[in-house]
C-alpha atoms as a PDB file:
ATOM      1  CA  UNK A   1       0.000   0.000   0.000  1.00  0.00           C
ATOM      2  CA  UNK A   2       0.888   3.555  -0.725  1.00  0.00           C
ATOM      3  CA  UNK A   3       2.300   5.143   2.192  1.00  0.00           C
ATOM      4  CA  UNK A   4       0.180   8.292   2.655  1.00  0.00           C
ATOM      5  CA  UNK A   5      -0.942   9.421   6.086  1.00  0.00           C
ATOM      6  CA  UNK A   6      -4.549  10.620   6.860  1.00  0.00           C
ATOM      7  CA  UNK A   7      -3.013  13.814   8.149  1.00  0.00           C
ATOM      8  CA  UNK A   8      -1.685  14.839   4.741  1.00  0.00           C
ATOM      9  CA  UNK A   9      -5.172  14.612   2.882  1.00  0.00           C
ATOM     10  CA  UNK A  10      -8.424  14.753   5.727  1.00  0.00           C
ATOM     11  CA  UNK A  11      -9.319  17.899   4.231  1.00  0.00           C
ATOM     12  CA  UNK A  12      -9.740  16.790   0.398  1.00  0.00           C
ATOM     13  CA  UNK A  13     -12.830  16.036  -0.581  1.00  0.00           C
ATOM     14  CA  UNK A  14     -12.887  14.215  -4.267  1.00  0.00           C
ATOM     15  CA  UNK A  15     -15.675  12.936  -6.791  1.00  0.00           C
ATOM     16  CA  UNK A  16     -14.778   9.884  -8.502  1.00  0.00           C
ATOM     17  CA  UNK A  17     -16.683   9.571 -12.232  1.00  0.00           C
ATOM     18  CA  UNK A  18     -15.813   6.828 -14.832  1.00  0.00           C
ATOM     19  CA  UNK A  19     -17.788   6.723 -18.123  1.00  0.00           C
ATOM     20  CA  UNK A  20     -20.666   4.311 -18.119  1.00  0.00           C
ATOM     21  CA  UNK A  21     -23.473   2.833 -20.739  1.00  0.00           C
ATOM     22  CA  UNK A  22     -21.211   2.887 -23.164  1.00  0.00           C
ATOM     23  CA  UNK A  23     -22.206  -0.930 -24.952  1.00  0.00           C
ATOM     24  CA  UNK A  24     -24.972  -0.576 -27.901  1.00  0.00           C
ATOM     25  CA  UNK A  25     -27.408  -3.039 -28.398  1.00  0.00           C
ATOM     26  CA  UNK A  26     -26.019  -7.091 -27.273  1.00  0.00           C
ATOM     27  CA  UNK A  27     -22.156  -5.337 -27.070  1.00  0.00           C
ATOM     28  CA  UNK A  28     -21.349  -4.275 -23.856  1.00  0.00           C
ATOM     29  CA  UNK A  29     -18.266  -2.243 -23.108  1.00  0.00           C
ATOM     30  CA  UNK A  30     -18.262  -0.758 -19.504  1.00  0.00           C
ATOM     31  CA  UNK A  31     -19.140  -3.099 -16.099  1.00  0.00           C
ATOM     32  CA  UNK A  32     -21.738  -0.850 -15.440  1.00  0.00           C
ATOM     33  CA  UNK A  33     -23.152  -2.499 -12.163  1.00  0.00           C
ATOM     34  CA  UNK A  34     -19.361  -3.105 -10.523  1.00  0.00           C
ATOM     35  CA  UNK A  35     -18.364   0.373 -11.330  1.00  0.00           C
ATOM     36  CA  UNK A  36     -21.902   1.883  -9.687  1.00  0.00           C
ATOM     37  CA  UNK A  37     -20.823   0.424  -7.100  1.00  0.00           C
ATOM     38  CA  UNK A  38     -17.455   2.183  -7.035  1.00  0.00           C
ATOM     39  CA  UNK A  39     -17.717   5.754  -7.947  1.00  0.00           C
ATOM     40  CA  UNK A  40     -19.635   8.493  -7.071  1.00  0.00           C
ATOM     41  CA  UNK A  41     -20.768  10.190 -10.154  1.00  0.00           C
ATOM     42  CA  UNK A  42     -21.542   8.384 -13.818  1.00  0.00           C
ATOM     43  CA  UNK A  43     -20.901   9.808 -16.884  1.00  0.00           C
ATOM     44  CA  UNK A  44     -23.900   7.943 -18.832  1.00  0.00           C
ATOM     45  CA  UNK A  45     -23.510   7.946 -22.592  1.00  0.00           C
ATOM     46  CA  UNK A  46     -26.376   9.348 -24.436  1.00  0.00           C
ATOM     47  CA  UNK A  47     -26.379   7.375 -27.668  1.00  0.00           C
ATOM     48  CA  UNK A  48     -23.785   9.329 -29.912  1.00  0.00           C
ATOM     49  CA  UNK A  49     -20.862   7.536 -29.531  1.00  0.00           C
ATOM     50  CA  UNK A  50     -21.726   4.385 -26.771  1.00  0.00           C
ATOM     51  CA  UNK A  51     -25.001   3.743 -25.329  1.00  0.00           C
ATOM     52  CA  UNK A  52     -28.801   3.440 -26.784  1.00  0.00           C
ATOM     53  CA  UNK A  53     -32.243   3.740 -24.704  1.00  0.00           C
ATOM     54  CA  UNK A  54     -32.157   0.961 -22.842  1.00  0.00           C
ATOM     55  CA  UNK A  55     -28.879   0.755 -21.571  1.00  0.00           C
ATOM     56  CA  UNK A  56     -29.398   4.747 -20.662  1.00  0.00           C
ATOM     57  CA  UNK A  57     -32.378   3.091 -18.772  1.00  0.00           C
ATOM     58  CA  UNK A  58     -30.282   0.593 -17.401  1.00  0.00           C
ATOM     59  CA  UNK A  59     -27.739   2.467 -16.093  1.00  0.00           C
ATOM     60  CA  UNK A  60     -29.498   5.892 -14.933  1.00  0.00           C
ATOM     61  CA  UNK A  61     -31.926   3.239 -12.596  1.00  0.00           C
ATOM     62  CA  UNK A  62     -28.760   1.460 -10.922  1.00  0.00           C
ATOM     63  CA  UNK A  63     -27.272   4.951 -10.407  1.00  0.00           C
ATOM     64  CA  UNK A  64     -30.210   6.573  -8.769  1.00  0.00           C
ATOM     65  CA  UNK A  65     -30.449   3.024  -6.654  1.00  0.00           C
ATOM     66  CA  UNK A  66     -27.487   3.640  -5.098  1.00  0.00           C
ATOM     67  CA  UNK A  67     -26.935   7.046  -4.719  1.00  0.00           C
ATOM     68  CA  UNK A  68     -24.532   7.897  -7.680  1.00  0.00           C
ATOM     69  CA  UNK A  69     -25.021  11.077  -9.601  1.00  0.00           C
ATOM     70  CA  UNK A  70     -25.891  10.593 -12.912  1.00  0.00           C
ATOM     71  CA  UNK A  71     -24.122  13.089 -15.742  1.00  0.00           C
ATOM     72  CA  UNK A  72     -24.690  13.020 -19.501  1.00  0.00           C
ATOM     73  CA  UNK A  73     -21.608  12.647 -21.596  1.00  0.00           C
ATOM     74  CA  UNK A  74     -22.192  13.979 -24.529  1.00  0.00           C
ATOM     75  CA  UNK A  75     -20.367  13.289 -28.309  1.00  0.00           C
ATOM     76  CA  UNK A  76     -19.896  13.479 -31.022  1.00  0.00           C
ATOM     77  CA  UNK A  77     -22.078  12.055 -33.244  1.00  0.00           C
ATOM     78  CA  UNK A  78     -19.615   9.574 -34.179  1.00  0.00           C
ATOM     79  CA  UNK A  79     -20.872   6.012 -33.081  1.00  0.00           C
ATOM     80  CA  UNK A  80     -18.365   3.965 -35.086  1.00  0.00           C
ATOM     81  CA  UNK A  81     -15.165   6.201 -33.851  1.00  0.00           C
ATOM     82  CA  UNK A  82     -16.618   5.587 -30.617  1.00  0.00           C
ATOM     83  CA  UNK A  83     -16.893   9.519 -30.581  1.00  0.00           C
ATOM     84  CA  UNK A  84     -13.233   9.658 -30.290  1.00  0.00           C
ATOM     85  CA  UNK A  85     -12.030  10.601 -33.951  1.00  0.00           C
ATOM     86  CA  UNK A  86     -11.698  14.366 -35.178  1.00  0.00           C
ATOM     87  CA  UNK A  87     -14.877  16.066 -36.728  1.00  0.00           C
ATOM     88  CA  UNK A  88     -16.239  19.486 -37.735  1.00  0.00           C
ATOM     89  CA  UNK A  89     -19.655  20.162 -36.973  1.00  0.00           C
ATOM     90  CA  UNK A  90     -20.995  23.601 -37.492  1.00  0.00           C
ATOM     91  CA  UNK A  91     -21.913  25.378 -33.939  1.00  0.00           C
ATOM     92  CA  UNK A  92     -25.522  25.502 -33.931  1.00  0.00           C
ATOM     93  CA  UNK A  93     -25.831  21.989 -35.383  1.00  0.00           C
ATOM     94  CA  UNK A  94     -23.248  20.865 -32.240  1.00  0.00           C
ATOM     95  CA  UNK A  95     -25.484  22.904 -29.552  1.00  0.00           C
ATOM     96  CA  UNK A  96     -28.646  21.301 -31.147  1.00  0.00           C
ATOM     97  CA  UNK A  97     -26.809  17.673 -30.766  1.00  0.00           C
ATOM     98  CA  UNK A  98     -25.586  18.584 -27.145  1.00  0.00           C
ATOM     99  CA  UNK A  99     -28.771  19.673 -26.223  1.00  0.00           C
ATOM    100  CA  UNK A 100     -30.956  16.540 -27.824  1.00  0.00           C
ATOM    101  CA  UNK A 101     -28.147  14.359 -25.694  1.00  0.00           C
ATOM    102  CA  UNK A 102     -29.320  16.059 -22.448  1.00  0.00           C
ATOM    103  CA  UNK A 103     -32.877  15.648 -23.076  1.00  0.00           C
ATOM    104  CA  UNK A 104     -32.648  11.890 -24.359  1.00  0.00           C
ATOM    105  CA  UNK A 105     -30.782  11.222 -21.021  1.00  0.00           C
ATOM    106  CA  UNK A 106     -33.287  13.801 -18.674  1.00  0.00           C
ATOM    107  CA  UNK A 107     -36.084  11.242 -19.844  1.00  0.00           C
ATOM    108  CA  UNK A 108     -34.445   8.434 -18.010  1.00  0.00           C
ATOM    109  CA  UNK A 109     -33.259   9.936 -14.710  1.00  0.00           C
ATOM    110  CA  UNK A 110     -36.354  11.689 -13.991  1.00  0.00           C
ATOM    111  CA  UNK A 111     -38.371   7.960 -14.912  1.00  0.00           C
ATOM    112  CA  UNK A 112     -35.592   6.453 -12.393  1.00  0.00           C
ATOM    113  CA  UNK A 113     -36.512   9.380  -9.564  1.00  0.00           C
ATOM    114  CA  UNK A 114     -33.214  11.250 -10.414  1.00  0.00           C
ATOM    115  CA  UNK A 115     -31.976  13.962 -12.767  1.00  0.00           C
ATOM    116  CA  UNK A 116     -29.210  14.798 -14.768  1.00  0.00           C
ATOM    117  CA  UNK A 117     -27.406  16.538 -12.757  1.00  0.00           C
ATOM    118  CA  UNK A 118     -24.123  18.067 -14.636  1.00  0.00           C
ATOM    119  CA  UNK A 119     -22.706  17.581 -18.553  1.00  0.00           C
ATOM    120  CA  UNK A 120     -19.332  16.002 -19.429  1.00  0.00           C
ATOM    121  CA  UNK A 121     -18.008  16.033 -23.191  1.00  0.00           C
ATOM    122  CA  UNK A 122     -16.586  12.866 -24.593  1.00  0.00           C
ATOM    123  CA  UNK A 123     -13.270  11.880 -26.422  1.00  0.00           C
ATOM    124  CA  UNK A 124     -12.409  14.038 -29.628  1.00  0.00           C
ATOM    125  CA  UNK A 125     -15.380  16.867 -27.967  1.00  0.00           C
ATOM    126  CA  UNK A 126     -13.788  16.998 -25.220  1.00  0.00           C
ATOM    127  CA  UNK A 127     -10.469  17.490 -26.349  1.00  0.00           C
ATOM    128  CA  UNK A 128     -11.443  19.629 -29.393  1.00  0.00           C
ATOM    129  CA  UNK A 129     -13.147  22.024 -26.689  1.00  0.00           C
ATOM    130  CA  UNK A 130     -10.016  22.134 -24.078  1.00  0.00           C
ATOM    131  CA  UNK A 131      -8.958  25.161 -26.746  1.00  0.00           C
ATOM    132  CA  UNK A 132     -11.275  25.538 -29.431  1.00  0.00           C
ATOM    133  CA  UNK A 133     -13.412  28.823 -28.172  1.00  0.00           C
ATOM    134  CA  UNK A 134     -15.937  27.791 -30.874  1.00  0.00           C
ATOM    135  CA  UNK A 135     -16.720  24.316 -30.696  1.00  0.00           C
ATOM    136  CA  UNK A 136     -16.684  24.860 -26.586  1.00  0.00           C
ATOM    137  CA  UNK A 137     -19.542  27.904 -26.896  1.00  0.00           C
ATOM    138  CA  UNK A 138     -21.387  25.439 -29.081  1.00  0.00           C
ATOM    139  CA  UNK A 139     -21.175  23.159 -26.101  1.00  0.00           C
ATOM    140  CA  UNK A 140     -22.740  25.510 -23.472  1.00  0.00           C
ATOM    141  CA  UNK A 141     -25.011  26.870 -25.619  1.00  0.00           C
ATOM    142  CA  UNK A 142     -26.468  23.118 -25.967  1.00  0.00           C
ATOM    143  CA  UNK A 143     -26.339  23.087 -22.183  1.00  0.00           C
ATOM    144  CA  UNK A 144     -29.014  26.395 -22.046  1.00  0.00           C
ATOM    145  CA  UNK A 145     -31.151  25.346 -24.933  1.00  0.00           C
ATOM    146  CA  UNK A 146     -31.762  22.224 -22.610  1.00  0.00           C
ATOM    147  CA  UNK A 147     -32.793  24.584 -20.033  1.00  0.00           C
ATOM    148  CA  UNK A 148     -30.883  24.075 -17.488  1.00  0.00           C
ATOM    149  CA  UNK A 149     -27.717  25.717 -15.619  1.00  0.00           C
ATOM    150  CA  UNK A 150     -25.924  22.182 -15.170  1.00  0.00           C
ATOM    151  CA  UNK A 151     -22.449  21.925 -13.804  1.00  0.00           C
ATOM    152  CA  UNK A 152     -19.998  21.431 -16.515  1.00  0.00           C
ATOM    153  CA  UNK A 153     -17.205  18.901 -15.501  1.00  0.00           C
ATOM    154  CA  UNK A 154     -13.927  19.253 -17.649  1.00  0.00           C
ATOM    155  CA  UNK A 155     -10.170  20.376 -17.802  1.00  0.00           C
ATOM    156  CA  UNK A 156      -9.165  23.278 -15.697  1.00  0.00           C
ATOM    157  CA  UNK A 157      -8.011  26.007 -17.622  1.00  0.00           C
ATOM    158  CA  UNK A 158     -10.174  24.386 -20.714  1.00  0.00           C
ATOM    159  CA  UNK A 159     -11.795  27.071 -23.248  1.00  0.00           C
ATOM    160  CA  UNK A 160     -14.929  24.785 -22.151  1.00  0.00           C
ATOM    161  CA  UNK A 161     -14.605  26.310 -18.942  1.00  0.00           C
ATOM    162  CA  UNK A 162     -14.456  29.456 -19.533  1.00  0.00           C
ATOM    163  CA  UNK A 163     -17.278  29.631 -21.919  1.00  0.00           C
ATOM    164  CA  UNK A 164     -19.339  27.951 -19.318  1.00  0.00           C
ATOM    165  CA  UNK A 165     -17.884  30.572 -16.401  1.00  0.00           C
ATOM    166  CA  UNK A 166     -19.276  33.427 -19.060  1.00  0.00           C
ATOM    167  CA  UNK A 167     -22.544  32.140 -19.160  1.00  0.00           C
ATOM    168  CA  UNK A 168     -22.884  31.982 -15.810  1.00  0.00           C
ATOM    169  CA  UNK A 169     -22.593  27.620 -15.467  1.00  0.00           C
ATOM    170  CA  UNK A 170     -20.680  26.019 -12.422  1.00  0.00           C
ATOM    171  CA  UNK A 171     -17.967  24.412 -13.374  1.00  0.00           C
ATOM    172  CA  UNK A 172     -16.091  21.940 -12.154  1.00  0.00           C
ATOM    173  CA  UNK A 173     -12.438  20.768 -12.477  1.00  0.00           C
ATOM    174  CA  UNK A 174     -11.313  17.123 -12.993  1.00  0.00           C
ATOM    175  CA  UNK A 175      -7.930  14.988 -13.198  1.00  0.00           C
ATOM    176  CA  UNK A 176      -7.795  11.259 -14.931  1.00  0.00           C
ATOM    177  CA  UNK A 177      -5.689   8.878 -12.922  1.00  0.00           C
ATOM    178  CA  UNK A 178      -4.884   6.660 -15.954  1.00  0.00           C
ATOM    179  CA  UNK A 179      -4.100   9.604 -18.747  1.00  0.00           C
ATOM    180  CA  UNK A 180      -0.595  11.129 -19.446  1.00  0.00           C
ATOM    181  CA  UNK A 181      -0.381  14.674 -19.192  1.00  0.00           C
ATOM    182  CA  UNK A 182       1.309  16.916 -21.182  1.00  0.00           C
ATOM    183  CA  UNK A 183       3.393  20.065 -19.487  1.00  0.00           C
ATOM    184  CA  UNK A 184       0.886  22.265 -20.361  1.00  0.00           C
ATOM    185  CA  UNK A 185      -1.651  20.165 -18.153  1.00  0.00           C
ATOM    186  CA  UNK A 186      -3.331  18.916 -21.160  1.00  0.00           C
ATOM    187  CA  UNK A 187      -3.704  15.148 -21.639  1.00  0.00           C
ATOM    188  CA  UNK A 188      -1.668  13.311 -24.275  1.00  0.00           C
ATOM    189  CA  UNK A 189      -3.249  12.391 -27.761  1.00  0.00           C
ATOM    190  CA  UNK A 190      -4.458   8.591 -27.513  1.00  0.00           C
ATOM    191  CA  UNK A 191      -2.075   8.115 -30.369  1.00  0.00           C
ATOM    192  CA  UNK A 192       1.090   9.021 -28.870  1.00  0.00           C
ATOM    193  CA  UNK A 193       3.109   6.352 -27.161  1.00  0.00           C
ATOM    194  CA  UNK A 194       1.993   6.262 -23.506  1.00  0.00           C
ATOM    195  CA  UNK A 195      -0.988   7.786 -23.399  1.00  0.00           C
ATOM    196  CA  UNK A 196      -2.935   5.694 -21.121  1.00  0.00           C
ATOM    197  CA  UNK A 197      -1.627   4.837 -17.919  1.00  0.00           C
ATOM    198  CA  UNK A 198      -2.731   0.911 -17.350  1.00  0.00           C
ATOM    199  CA  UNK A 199      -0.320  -0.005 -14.628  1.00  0.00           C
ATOM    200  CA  UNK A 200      -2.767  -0.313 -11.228  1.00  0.00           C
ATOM    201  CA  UNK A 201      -0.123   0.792  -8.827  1.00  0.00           C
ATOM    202  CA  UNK A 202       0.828   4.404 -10.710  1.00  0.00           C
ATOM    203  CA  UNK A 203      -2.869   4.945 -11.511  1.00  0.00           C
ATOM    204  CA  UNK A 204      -3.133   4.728  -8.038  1.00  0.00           C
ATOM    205  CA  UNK A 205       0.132   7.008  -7.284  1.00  0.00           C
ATOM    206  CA  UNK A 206      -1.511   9.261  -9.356  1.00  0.00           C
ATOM    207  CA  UNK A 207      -4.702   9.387  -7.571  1.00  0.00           C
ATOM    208  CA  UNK A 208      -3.171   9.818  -4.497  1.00  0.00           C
ATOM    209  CA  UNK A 209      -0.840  12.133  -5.692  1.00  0.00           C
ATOM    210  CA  UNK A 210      -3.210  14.134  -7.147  1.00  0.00           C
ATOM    211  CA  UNK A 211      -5.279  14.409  -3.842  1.00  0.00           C
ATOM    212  CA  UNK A 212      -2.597  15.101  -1.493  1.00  0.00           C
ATOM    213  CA  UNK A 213      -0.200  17.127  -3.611  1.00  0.00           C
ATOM    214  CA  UNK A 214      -2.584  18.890  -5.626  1.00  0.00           C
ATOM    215  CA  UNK A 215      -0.123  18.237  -8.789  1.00  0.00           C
ATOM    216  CA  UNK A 216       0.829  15.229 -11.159  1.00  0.00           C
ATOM    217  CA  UNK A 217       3.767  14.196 -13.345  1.00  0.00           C
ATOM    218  CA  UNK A 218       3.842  15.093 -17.010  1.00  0.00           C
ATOM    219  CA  UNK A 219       5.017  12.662 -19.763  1.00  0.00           C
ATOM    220  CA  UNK A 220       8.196  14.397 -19.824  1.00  0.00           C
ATOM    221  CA  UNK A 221       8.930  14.028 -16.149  1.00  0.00           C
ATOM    222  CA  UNK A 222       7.854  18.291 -14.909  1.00  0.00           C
ATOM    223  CA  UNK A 223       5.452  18.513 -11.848  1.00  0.00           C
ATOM    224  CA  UNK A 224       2.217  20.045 -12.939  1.00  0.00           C
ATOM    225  CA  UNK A 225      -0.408  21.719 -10.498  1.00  0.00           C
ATOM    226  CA  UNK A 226      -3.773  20.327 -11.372  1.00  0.00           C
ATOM    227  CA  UNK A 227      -6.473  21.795  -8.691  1.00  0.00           C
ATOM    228  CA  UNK A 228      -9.379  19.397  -9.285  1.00  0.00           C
ATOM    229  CA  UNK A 229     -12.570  18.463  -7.282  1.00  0.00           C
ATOM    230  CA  UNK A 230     -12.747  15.273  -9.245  1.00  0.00           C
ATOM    231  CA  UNK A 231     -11.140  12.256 -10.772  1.00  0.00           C
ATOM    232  CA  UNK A 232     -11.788  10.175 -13.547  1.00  0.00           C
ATOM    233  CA  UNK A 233     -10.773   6.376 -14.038  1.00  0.00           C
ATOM    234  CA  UNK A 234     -12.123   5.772 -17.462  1.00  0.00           C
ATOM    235  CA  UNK A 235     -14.408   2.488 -17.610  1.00  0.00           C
ATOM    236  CA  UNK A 236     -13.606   1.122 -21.078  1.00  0.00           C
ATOM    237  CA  UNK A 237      -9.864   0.607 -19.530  1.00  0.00           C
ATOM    238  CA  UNK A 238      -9.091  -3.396 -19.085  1.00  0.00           C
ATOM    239  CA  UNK A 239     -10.112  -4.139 -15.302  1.00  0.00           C
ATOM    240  CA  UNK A 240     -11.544  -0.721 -14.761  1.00  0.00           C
ATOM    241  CA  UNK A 241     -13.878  -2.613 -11.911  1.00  0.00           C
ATOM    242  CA  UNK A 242     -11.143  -3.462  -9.722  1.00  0.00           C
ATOM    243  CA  UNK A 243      -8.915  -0.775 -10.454  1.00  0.00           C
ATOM    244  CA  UNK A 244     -11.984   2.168  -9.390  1.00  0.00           C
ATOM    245  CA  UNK A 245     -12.400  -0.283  -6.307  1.00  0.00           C
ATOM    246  CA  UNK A 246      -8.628   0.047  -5.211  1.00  0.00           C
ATOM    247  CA  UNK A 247      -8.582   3.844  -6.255  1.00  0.00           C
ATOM    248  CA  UNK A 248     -11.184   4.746  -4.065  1.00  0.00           C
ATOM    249  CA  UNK A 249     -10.270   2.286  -0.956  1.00  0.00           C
ATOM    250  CA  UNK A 250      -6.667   3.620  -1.060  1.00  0.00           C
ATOM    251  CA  UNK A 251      -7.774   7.069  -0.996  1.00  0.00           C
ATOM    252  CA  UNK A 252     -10.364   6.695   1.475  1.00  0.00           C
ATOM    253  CA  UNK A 253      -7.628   4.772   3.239  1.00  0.00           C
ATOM    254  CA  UNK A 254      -5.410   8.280   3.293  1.00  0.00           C
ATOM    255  CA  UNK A 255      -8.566  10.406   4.778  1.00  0.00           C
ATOM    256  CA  UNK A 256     -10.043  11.401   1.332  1.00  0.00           C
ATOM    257  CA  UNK A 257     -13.365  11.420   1.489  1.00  0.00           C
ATOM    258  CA  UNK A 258     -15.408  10.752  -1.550  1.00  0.00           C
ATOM    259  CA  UNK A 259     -18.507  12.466  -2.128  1.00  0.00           C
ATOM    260  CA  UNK A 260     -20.730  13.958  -5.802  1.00  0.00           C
ATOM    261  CA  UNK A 261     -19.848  17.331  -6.661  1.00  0.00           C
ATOM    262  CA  UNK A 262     -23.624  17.706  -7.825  1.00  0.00           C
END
C-alpha cells in the first residue's frame, strides 16, 4: 500500500466519475453495475458515440439506486469512432446535438426518480473544446437550450470552462488517474506512445498524488499543479472494476473522502 498518512489529505474532498453505458445493443463495453458500485458520479452515454435507450435506462436506474449522480456525456455524433475521432460540426448543429443528448438522457433519470445533474463532453469533444473557443460555446449553448444551468465537468483552464464561467454555469475541475499529461496540463493524444496509464499501482500514485499534492507528473517528467474536485478512471480501460475499487479504498484509506460534486 501507498504510504500516505490521513493527516496529509483529511481535508480533500474528491468525486470519482468513470464513463458508463457505453455498450450498444447485445455489445457491452463498460461493467456498469461493478463500477456503480465504485464511484460516485456516472458519466452515462447518451447514444452518440456508446449507449442506446435501454442501456441509458439501465444504467441511470442502478445509479439513482445507489446514490450515484448521474451526468450526460455527450459526443460526437460519431458512433463507429466511438466519438473519439476528429470532426467538424458547425456550432448551432453541435449545440442542437448537445442539447438533444441532455434531453434523451433527462427522460431516463427523472423515470428512475433522479436527474441529470451536470454535462461532461466525450473523447475528440472533449479534447477539441479544451482550446477551441468555438466548438466549446457550441457546447454551453447546448447546455441552455436544454434549459438548465448544469455543472460542466472538464479540464481546468479548458476554453470549455471558460465559456461555461461566461454564461454563468458552475464548473467543475477534474484529473484522470490513468491519462498522461502533457506540461501544459493537457492530456496526451491517444495516439502518442503512452498515453494511457494501465499499470494499477501508478494509476493509483496518481490518484493519491493528485489528492494530497494537488499536482501530477507530465510525460516528460515536470510537476504540474492540477487543482481538481474530481477524478476520472475511465471504464472502457481493461479491469476498470477493480482498479476504481482500489482507487477509491486507497484514498479513502489516506482520509479522502469521496462524495458527488452535484
Amino acid at each position: 500500500m501507498t504510504s500516505v498518512t490521513a493527516e496529509a489529505t483529511e481535508a480533500v474532498v474528491l468525486d470519482l466519475n468513470a464513463d458508463l453505458g457505453e455498450g450498444f445493443g447485445r455489445w457491452r463495453l463498460t461493467d456498469d453495475d461493478a463500477l456503480l458500485s465504485v464511484v460516485t458520479s456516472a458519466n452515462v452515454a447518451c447514444g452518440f458515440h456508446g449507449g442506446d435507450p435501454s442501456t441509458m435506462r439501465r444504467v441511470c436506474e442502478t445509479a439513482a439506486e445507489r446514490g450515484v449522480g448521474i451526468g450526460a456525456q455527450v459526443s460526437y455524433r460519431d458512433l463507429a469512432g466511438f466519438g473519439r475521432r476528429a470532426m467538424d460540426v458547425p456550432p448551432r448543429e453541435l449545440a442542437d446535438e448537445i442539447a438533444y443528448q441532455i434531453g434523451a438522457l433527462e427522460i431516463f433519470a427523472r423515470a428512475a426518480g433522479a436527474r441529470v445533474s451536470y454535462v461532461k463532453p466525450h473523447g475528440a469533444l472533449y479534447n477539441r473544446s479544451v482550446h477551441d473557443a468555438e466548438q466549446a460555446a457550441a457546447v454551453v449553448e447546448g447546455i441552455r437550450l436544454a434549459g438548465g444551468a448544469l455543472p460542466v465537468l472538464g479540464l481546468p483552464g479548458s476554453r470549455l470552462h471558460e465559456a461555461a464561467q461566461q454564461a454563468g454555469l458552475p464548473v467543475v475541475a477534474e484529473a484522470f488517474a490513468d491519462r498522461a499529461y502533457t506540461a501544459a496540463g493537457t492530456l496526451v493524444p491517444r495516439h502518442e506512445p503512452g498515453a494511457v496509464v494501465t499499470d494499477a499501482d501508478t494509476v493509483v500514485r496518481r490518484s493519491l498524488g493528485l489528492a494530497r499534492d494537488r499536482a501530477v507528473t507530465a510525460i516528460g517528467g515536470e510537476r504540474v499543479p492540477v487543482h481538481v474536485r474530481s477524478l476520472c478512471v475511465h471504464g472502457d480501460t481493461p479491469g476498470a472494476a477493480a482498479l476504481a475499487r482500489r482507487v477509491r479504498d486507497e484514498l479513502e484509506a489516506a482520509g479522502v473522502r469521496l462524495k458527488a460534486f452535484a
